[in-house]
Each structure stands twice: as C-alpha cells, then as structure tokens.
N, C-alpha and C. Protein backbone atom coordinates (compact mmCIF):
# COMPACT_ATOMS: atom_id res chain seq x y z
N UNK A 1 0.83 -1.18 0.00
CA UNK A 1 0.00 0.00 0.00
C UNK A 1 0.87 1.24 0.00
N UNK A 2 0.25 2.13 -0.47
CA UNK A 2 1.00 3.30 -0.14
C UNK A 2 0.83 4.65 0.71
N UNK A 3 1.62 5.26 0.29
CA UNK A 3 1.55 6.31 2.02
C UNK A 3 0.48 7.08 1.53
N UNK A 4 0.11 7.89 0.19
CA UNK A 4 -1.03 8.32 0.10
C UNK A 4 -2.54 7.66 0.46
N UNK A 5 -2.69 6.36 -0.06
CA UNK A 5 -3.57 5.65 0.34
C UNK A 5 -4.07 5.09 2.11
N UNK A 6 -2.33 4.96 2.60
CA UNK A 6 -2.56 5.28 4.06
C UNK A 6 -3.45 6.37 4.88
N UNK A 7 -2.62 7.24 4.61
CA UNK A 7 -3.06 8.48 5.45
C UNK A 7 -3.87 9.12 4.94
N UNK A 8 -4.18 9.03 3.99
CA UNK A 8 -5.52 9.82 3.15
C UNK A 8 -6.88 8.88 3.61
N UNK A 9 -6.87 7.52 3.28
CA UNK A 9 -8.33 6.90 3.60
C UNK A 9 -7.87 5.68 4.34
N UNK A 10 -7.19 5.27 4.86
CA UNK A 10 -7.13 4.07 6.56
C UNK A 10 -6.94 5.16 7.44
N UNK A 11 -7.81 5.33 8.22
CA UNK A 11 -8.03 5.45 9.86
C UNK A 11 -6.69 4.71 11.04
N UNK A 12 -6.09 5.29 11.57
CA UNK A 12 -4.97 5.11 12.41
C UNK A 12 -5.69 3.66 13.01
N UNK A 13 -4.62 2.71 13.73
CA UNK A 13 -5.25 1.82 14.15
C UNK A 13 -5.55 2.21 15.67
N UNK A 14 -6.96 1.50 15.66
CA UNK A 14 -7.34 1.72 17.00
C UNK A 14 -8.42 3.17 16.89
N UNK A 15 -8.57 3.10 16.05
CA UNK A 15 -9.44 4.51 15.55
C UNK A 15 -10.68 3.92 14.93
N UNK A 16 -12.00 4.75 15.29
CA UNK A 16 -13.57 3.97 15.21
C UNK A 16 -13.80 2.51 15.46
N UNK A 17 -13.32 2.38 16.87
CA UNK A 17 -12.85 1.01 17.32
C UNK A 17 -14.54 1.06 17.95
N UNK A 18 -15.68 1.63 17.74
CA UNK A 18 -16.58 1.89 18.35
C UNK A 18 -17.30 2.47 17.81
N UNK A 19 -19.03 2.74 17.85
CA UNK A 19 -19.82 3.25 17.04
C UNK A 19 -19.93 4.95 17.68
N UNK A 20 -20.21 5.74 16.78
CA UNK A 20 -20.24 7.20 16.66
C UNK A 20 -21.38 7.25 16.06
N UNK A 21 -22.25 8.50 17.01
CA UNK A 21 -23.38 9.10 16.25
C UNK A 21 -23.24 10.37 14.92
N UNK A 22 -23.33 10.58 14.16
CA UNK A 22 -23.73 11.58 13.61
C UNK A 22 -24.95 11.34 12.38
N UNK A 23 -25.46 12.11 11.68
CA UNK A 23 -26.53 12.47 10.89
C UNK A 23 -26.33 12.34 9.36
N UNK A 24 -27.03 11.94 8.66
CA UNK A 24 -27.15 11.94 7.36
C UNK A 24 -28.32 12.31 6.85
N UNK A 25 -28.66 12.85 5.82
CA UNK A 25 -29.58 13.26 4.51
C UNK A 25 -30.05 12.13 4.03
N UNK A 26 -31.24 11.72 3.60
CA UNK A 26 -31.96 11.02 2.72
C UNK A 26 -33.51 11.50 2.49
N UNK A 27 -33.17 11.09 0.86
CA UNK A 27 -34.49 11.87 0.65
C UNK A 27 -35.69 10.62 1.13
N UNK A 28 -37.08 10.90 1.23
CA UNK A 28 -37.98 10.11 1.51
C UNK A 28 -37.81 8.86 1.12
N UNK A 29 -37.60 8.86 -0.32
CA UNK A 29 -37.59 7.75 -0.92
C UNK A 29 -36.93 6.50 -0.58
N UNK A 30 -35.36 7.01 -0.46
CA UNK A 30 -34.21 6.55 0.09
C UNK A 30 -34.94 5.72 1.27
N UNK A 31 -35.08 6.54 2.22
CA UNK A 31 -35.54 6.37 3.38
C UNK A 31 -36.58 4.66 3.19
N UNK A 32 -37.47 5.15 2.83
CA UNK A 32 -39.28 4.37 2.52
C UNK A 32 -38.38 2.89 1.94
N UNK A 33 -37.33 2.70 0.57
CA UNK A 33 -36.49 2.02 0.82
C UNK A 33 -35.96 0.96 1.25
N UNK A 34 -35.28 1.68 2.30
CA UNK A 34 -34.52 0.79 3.08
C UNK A 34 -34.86 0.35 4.42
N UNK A 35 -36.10 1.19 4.62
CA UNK A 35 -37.16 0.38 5.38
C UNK A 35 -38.11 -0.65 5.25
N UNK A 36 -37.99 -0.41 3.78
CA UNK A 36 -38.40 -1.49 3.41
C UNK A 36 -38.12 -2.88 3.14
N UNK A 37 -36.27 -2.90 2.94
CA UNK A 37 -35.87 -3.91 3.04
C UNK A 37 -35.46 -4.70 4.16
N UNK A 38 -35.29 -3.54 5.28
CA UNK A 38 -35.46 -4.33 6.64
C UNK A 38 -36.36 -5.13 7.07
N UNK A 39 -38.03 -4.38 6.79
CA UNK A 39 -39.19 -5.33 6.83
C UNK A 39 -38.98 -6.48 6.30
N UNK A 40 -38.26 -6.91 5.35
CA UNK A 40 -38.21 -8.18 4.57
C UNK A 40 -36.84 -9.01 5.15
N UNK A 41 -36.45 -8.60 5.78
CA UNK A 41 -35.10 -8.95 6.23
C UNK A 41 -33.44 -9.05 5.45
N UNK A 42 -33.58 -8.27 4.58
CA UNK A 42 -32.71 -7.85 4.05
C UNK A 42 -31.73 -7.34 4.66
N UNK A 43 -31.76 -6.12 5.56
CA UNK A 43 -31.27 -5.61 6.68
C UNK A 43 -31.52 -5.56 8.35
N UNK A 44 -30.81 -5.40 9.10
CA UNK A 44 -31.58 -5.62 10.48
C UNK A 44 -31.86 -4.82 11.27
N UNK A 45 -31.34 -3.50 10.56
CA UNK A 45 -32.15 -2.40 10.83
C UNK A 45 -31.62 -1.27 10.11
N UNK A 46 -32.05 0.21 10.38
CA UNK A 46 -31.53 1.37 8.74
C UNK A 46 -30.40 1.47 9.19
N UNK A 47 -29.71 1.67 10.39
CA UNK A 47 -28.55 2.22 10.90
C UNK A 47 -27.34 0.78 9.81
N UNK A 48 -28.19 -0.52 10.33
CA UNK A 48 -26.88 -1.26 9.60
C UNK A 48 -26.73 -1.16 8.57
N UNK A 49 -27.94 -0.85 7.56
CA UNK A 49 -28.05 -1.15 6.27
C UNK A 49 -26.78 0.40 5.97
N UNK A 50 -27.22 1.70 6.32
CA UNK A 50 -26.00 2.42 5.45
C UNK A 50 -24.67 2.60 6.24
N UNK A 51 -24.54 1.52 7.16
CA UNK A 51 -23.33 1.58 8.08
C UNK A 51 -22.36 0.53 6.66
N UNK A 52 -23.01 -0.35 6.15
CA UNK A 52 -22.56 -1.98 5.92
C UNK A 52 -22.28 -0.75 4.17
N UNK A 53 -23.59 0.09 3.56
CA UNK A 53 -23.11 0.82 2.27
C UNK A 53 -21.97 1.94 2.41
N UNK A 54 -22.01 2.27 3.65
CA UNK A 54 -20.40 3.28 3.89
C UNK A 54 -19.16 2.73 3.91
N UNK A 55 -19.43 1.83 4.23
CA UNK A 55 -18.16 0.29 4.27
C UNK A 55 -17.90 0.21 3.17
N UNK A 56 -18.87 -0.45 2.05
CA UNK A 56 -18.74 -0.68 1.09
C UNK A 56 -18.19 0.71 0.01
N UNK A 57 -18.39 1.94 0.29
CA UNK A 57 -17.89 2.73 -0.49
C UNK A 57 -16.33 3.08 0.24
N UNK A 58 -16.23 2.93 1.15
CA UNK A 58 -15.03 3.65 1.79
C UNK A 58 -13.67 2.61 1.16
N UNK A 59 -14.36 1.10 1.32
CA UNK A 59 -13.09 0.06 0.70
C UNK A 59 -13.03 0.62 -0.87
N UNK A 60 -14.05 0.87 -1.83
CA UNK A 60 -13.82 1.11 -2.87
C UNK A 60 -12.66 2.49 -3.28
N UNK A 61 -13.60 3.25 -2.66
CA UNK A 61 -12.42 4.34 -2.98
C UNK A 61 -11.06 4.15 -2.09
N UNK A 62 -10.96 3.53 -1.01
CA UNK A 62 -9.58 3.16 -0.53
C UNK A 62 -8.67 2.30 -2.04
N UNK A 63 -9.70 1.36 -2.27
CA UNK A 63 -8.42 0.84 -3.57
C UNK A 63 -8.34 1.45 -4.72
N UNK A 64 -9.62 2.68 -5.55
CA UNK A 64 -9.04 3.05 -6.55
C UNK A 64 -7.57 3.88 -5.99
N UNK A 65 -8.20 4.44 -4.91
CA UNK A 65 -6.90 5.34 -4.27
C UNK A 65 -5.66 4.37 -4.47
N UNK A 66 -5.43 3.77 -4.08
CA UNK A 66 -4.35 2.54 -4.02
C UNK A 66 -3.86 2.05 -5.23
N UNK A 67 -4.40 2.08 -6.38
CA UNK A 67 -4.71 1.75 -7.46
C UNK A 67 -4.36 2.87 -8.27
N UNK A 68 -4.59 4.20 -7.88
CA UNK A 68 -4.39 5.03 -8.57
C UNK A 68 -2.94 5.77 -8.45
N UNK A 69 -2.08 5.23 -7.30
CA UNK A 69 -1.06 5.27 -6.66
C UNK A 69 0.50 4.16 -7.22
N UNK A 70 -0.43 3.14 -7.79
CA UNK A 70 0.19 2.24 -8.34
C UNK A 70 0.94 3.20 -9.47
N UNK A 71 -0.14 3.04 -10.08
CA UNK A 71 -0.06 4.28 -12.01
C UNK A 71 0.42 5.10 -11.87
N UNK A 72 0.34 5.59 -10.94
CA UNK A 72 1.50 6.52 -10.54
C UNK A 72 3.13 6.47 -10.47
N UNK A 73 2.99 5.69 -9.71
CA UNK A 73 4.50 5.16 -9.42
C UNK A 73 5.30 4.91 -10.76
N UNK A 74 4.42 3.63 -11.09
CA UNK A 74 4.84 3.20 -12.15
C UNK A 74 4.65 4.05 -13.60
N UNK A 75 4.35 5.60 -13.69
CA UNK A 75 4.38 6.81 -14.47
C UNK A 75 3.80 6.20 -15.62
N UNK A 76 2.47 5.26 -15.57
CA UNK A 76 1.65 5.06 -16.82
C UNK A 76 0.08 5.07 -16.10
N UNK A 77 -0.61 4.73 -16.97
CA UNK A 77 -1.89 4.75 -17.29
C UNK A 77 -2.69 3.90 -17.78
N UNK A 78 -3.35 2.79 -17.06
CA UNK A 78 -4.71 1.87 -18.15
C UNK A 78 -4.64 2.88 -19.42
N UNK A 79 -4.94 1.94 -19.99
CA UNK A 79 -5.06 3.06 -21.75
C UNK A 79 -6.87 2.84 -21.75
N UNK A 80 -7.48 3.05 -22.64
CA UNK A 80 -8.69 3.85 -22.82
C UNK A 80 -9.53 2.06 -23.11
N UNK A 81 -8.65 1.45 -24.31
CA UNK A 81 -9.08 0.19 -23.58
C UNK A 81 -9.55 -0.60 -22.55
N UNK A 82 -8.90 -0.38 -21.98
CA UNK A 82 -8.17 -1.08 -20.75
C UNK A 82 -9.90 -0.53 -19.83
N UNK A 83 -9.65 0.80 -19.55
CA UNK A 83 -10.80 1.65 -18.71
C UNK A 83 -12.14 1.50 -18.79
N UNK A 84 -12.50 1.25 -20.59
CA UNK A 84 -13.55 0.83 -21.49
C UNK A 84 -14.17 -1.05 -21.00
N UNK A 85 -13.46 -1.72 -21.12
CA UNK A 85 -13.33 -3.02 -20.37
C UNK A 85 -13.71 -3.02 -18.69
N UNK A 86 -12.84 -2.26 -18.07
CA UNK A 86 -13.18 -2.12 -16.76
C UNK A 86 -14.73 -1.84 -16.63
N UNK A 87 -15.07 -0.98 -16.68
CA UNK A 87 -16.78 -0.27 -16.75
C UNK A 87 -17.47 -1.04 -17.04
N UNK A 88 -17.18 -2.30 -18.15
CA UNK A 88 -18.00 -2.98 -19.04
C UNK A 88 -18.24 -4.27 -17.61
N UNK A 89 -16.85 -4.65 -17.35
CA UNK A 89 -17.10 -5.56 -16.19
C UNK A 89 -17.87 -5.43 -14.72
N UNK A 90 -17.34 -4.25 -14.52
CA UNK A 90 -18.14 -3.74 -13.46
C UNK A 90 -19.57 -3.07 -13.10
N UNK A 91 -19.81 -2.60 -14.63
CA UNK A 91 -21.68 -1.95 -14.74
C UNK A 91 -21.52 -1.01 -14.48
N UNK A 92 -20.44 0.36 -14.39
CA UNK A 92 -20.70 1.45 -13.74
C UNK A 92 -20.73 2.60 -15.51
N UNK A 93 -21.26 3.60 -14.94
CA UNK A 93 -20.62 4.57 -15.95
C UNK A 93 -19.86 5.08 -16.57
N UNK A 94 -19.82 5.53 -17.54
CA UNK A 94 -18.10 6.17 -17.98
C UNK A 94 -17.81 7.56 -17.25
N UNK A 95 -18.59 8.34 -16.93
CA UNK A 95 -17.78 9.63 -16.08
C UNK A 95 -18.27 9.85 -14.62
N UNK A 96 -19.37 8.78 -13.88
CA UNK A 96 -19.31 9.26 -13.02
C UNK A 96 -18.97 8.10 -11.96
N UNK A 97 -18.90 6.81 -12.24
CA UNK A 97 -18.45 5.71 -11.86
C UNK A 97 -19.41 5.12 -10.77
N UNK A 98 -20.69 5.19 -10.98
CA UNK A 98 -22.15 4.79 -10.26
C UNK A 98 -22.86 3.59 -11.08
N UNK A 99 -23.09 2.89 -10.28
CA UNK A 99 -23.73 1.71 -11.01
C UNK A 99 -24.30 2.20 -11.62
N UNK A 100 -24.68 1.13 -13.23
CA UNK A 100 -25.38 1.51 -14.42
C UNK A 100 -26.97 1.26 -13.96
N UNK A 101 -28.20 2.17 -14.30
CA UNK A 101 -29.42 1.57 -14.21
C UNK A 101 -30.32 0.91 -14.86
C-alpha cells in the first residue's frame, strides 16, 4: 500500500474502534427504501443497512486510491481500452463511476 492511500483513507489503528453518532440526509424515498428492506429482512435495521453501504464505499475508494497510486509510481496509465473493459465488467458509468441503471 502506499503512504497516500494510508493516510488519506485508513483510519490510524485503534481509531472507530466503536460506534459514533452523527446524521445523514436522505431523501424520503431513500428512506421508505430501506425500510423497506429491513421489513423483509434484508437488513436488520436502517442504521446497519447504510453503516454496511459506507463500508462498502469507503473500501472502494480506498483501492481506486491505491490503485491510482500504483499508475502513478509506475508513471503510466490503463489506456482507454483497458478503462472501457473495466466499466463494461463492473456496470458502472463512464464519467461518473455509479452503477449503471
């Protein structure tokens, strides 16, 4: 790993060794949702459900970070190919990198 990817997005160890309150935005919908998938048991309640999707975004951008650190180093670039393929495997967009709908 590298030191940008360190200290930019891993948390020191021993750091959020414990749950913290703060607040988030969602519109109704959002909301109606993911209450809804708790009812079904999908989730086991709203707090886990966008605790478990903050997780899931924080590892992602930890490895493009990591990833993008690589290309760096090594003073190249996926070529346009390469990027074109990626997207295709993964379902996301070409400029904003959000799952496709």
């Amino acid at each position: 790993m590298t030191d940008r990817a360190n200290s930019s997005l891993n948390p020191p160890a021993g750091a959020g060794a414990g749950p913290s309150r703060s607040s988030v935005t969602l519109t109704d919908s959002q909301l109606e949702q993911i209450r809804r998938l708790v009812a079904v048991g999908r989730a086991s309640s709203v707090d886990e459900y966008v605790a478990a999707a903050v997780a899931e975004r924080l590892e992602r951008d930890r490895s493009l970070t990591e990833l993008q650190d690589l290309f760096e180093r090594k003073g190249s670039a996926p070529s346009a190919e390469h990027l074109a393929w990626a997207r295709e495997v993964l379902g996301v967009d070409d400029k904003e990198g959000e799952a496709k709908t």
